[in-house]
Protein backbone atom coordinates (compact mmCIF):
# COMPACT_ATOMS: atom_id res chain seq x y z
CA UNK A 1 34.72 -20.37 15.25
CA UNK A 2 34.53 -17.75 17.97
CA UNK A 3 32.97 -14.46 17.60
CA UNK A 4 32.51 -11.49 19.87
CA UNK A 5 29.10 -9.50 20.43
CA UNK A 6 29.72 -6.01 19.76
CA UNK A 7 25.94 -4.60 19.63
CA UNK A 8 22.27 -5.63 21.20
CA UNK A 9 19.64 -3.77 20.20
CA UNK A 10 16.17 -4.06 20.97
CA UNK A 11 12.44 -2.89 19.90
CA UNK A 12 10.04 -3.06 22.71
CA UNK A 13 7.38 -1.74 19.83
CA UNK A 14 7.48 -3.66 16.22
CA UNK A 15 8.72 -0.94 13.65
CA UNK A 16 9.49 1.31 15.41
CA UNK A 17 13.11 2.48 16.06
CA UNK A 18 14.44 0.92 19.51
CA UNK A 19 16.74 1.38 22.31
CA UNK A 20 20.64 -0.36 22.42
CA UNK A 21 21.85 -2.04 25.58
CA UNK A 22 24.79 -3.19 27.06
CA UNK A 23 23.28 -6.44 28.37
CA UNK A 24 19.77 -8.15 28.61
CA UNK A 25 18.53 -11.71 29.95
CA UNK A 26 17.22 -13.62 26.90
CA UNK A 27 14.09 -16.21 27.60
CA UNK A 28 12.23 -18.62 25.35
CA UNK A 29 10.50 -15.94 23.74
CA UNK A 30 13.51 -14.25 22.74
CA UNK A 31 15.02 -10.86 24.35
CA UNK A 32 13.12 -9.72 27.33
CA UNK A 33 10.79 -6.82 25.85
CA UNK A 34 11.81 -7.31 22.16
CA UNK A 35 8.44 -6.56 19.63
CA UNK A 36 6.52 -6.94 23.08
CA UNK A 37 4.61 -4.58 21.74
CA UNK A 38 2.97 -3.08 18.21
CA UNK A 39 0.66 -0.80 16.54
CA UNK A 40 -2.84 -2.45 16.44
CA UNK A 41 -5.66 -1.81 14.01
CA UNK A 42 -9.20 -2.70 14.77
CA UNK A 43 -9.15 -5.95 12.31
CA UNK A 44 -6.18 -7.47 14.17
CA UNK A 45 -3.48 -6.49 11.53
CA UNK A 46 0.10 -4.83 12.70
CA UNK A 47 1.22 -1.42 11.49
CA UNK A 48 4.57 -2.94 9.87
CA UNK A 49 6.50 -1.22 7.01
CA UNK A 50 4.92 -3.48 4.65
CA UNK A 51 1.71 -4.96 3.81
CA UNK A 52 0.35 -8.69 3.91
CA UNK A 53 -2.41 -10.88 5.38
CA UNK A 54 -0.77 -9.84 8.95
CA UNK A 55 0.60 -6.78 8.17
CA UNK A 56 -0.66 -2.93 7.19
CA UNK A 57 1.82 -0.89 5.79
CA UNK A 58 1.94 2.52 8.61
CA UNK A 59 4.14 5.37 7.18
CA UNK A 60 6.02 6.76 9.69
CA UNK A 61 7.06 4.25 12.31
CA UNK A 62 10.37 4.13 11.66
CA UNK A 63 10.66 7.57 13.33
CA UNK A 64 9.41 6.59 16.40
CA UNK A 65 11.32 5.54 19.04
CA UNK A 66 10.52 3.05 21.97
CA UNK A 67 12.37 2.35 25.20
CA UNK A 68 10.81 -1.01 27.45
CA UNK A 69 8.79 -0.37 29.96
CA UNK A 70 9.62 -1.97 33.81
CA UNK A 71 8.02 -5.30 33.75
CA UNK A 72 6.63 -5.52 29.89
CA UNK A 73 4.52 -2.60 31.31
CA UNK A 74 3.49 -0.01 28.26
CA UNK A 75 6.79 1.23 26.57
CA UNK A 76 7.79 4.72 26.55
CA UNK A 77 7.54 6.49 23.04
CA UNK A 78 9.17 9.18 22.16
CA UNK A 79 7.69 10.52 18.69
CA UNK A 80 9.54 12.61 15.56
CA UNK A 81 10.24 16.25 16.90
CA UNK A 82 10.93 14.42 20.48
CA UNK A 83 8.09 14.87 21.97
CA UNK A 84 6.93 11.49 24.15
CA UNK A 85 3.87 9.93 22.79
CA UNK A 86 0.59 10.80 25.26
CA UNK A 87 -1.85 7.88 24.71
CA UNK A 88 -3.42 5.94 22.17
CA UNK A 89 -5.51 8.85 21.35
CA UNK A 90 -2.53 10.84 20.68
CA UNK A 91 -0.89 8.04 18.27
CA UNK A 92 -4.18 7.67 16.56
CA UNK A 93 -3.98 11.73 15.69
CA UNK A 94 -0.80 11.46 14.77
CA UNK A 95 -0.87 8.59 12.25
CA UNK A 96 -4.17 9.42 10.72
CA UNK A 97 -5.78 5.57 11.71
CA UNK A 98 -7.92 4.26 14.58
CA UNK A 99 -4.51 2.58 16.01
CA UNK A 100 -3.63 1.76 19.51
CA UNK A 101 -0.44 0.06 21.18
CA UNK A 102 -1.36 -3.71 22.44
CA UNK A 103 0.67 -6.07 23.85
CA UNK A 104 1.59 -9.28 22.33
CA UNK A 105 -1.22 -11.87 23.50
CA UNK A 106 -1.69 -15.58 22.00
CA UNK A 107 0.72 -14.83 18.53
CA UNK A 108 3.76 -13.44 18.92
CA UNK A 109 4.67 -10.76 17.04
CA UNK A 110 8.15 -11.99 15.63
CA UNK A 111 8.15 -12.36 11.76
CA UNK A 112 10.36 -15.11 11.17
CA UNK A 113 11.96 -16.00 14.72
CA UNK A 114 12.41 -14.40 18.38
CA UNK A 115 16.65 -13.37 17.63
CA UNK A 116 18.35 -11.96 15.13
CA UNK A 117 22.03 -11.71 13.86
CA UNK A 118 24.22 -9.82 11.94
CA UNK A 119 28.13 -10.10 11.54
CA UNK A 120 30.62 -7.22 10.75
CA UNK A 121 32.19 -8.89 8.28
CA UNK A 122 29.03 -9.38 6.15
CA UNK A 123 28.33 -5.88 6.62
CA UNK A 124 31.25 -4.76 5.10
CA UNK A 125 30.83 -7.23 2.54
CA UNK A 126 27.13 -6.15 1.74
CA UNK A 127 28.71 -2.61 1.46
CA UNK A 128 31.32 -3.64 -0.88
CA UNK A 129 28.75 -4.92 -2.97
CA UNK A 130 27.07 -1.23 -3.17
CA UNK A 131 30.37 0.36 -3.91
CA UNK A 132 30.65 2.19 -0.81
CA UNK A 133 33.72 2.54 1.41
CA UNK A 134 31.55 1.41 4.42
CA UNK A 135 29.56 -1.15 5.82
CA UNK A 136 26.16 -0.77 5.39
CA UNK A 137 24.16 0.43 8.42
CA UNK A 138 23.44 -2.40 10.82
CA UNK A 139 20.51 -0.12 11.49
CA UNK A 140 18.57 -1.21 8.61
CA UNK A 141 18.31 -4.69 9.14
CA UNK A 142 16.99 -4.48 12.63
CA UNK A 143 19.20 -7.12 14.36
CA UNK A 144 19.05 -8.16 18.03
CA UNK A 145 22.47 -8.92 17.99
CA UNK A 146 25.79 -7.84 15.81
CA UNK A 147 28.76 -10.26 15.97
CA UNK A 148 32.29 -9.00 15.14
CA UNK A 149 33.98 -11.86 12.53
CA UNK A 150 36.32 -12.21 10.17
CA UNK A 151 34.78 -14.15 7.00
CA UNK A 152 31.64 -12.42 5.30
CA UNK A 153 28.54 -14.44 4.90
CA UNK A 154 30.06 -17.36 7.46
CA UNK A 155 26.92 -16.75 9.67
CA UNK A 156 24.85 -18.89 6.76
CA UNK A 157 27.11 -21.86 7.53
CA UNK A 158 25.68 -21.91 10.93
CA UNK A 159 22.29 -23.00 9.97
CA UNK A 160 21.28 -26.13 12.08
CA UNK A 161 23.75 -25.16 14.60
CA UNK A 162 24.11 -24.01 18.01
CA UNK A 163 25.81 -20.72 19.31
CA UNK A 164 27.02 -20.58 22.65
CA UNK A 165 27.01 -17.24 23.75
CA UNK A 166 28.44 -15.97 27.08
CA UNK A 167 28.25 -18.34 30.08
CA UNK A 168 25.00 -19.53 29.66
CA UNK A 169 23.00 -18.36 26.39
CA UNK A 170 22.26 -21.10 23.62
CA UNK A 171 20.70 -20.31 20.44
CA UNK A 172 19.71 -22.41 17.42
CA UNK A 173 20.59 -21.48 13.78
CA UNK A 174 17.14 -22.05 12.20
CA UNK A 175 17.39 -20.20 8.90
CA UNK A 176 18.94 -17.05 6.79
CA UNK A 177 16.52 -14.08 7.43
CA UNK A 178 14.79 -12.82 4.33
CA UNK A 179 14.83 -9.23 3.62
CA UNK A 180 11.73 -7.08 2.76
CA UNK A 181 11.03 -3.67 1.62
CA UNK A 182 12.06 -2.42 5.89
CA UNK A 183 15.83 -1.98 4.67
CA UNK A 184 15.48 0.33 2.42
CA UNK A 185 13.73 2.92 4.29
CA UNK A 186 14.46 6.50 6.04
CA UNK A 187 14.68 6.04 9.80
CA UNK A 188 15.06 8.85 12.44
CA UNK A 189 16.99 11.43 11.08
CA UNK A 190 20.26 10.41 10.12
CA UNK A 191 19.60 7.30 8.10
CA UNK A 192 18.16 8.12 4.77
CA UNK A 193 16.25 5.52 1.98
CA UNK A 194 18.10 3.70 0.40
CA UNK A 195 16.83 1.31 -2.62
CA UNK A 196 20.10 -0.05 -3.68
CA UNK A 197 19.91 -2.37 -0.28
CA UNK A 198 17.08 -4.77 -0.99
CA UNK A 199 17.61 -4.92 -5.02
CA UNK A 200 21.33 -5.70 -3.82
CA UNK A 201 20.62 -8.47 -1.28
CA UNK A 202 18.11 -9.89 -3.82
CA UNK A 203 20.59 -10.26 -6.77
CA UNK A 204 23.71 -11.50 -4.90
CA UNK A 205 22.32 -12.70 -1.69
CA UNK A 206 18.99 -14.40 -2.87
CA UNK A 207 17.36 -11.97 -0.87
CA UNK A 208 18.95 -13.28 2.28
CA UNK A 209 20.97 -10.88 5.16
CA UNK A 210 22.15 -12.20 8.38
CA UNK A 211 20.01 -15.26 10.63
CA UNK A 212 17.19 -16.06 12.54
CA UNK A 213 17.97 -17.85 15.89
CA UNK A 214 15.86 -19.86 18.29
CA UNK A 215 16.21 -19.94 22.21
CA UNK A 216 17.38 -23.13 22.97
CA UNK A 217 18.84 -22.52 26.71
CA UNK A 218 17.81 -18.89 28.28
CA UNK A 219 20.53 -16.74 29.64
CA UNK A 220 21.97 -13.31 29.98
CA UNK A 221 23.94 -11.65 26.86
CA UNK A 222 26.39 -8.99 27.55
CA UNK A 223 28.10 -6.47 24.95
CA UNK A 224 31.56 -8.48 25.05
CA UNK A 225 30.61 -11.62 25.27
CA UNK A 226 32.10 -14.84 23.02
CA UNK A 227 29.99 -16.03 20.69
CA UNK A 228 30.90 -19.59 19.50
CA UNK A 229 29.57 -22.85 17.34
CA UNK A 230 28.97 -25.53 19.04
């Protein structure tokens, strides 16, 4: 099987909207800059779409927007209306909460694994399943990387497997990536809420949508670039 990468996308702060790229070196820890980042409360929990023993649930995030900063230095922010974000003082006015922007330290902030991977084929398939004429957003799952196949849902059969991806770049198939309560949200201002995805992916897709990789051998991914089982 041989696929093509047709989209990287990353989130230098976790939640919030991110930036897309043409290429980016991958490490260990996944891409360079990806969820480096994340709103901090003073008990330790992230400001996440959702809430759990990690996690507090942070209306709004999803219309910010964060571009990497040189060197994992602080990310730039640009928050809704455009305007880029000042400080922590400023993002604590703005979302009501005695939040701050840290950078990842001893846990990483990844919820199930450092890359993540959607295929075209599945999206068109998931949007079939809606009754729509069109894929479903790619947007709303919040995948690293978008691979252009042919056969829906083939990216499950990979599990346990290794992609090679470009010259270098090896990733591990370690699971399907469960989807939470993230994909049905509003985000920016073109992408409205949408409750039909989750319910959807639950009933036919036992609540499943695209994979969670793990760096095996570190390398650069381009837009372009074969994708392939190995």
């Amino acid at each position: 099987m041989t696929a093509t990468v047709i989209r990287l996308a990353r989130f230098p702060v976790k939640s919030m909207l991110g930036e897309d790229l043409d290429e980016v070196e991958v490490e260990e820890r996944g891409m360079v800059g990806d969820r480096l980042w994340a709103v901090t409360y003073p008990d330790g929990k992230l400001g996440s779409g959702k809430n759990s023993s990690r996690f507090r649930r942070t209306e709004g995030l999803l219309h910010y927007t964060a571009r990497a900063g040189e060197g994992g230095t602080r990310p730039h922010v640009t928050v809704p209306g455009g305007e880029p974000l000042r400080d922590d003082a400023h993002l604590a006015e703005l979302l009501g909460a005695p939040v701050k922007l840290s950078r990842e330290s001893d846990v990483d902030h990844f919820d199930d694994g450092p890359i993540s991977i959607a295929t075209t084929a599945s999206l068109h398939a998931l949007g079939a399943l809606l009754g729509d004429a069109e894929p479903v957003d790619v947007r709303r799952f919040r995948k690293n990387i978008v691979l252009d196949t042919a056969e829906p849902w083939i990216e499950e059969e990979w599990v346990g497997r290794v992609l090679a991806v470009g010259e270098r770049l090896r990733l591990r198939v370690v699971m399907a990536l469960p989807r939470c309560v993230m994909t049905t949200m509003a985000q920016g201002e073109d992408l409205p809420a949408d409750n039909r995805v989750l319910k959807t992916v639950t009933r036919e897709r036992d609540q499943c949508f695209g994979i969670v990789a793990e760096v095996v051998t570190p390398g650069a991914i381009r837009v372009g670039d074969d994708a392939r089982v190995v």
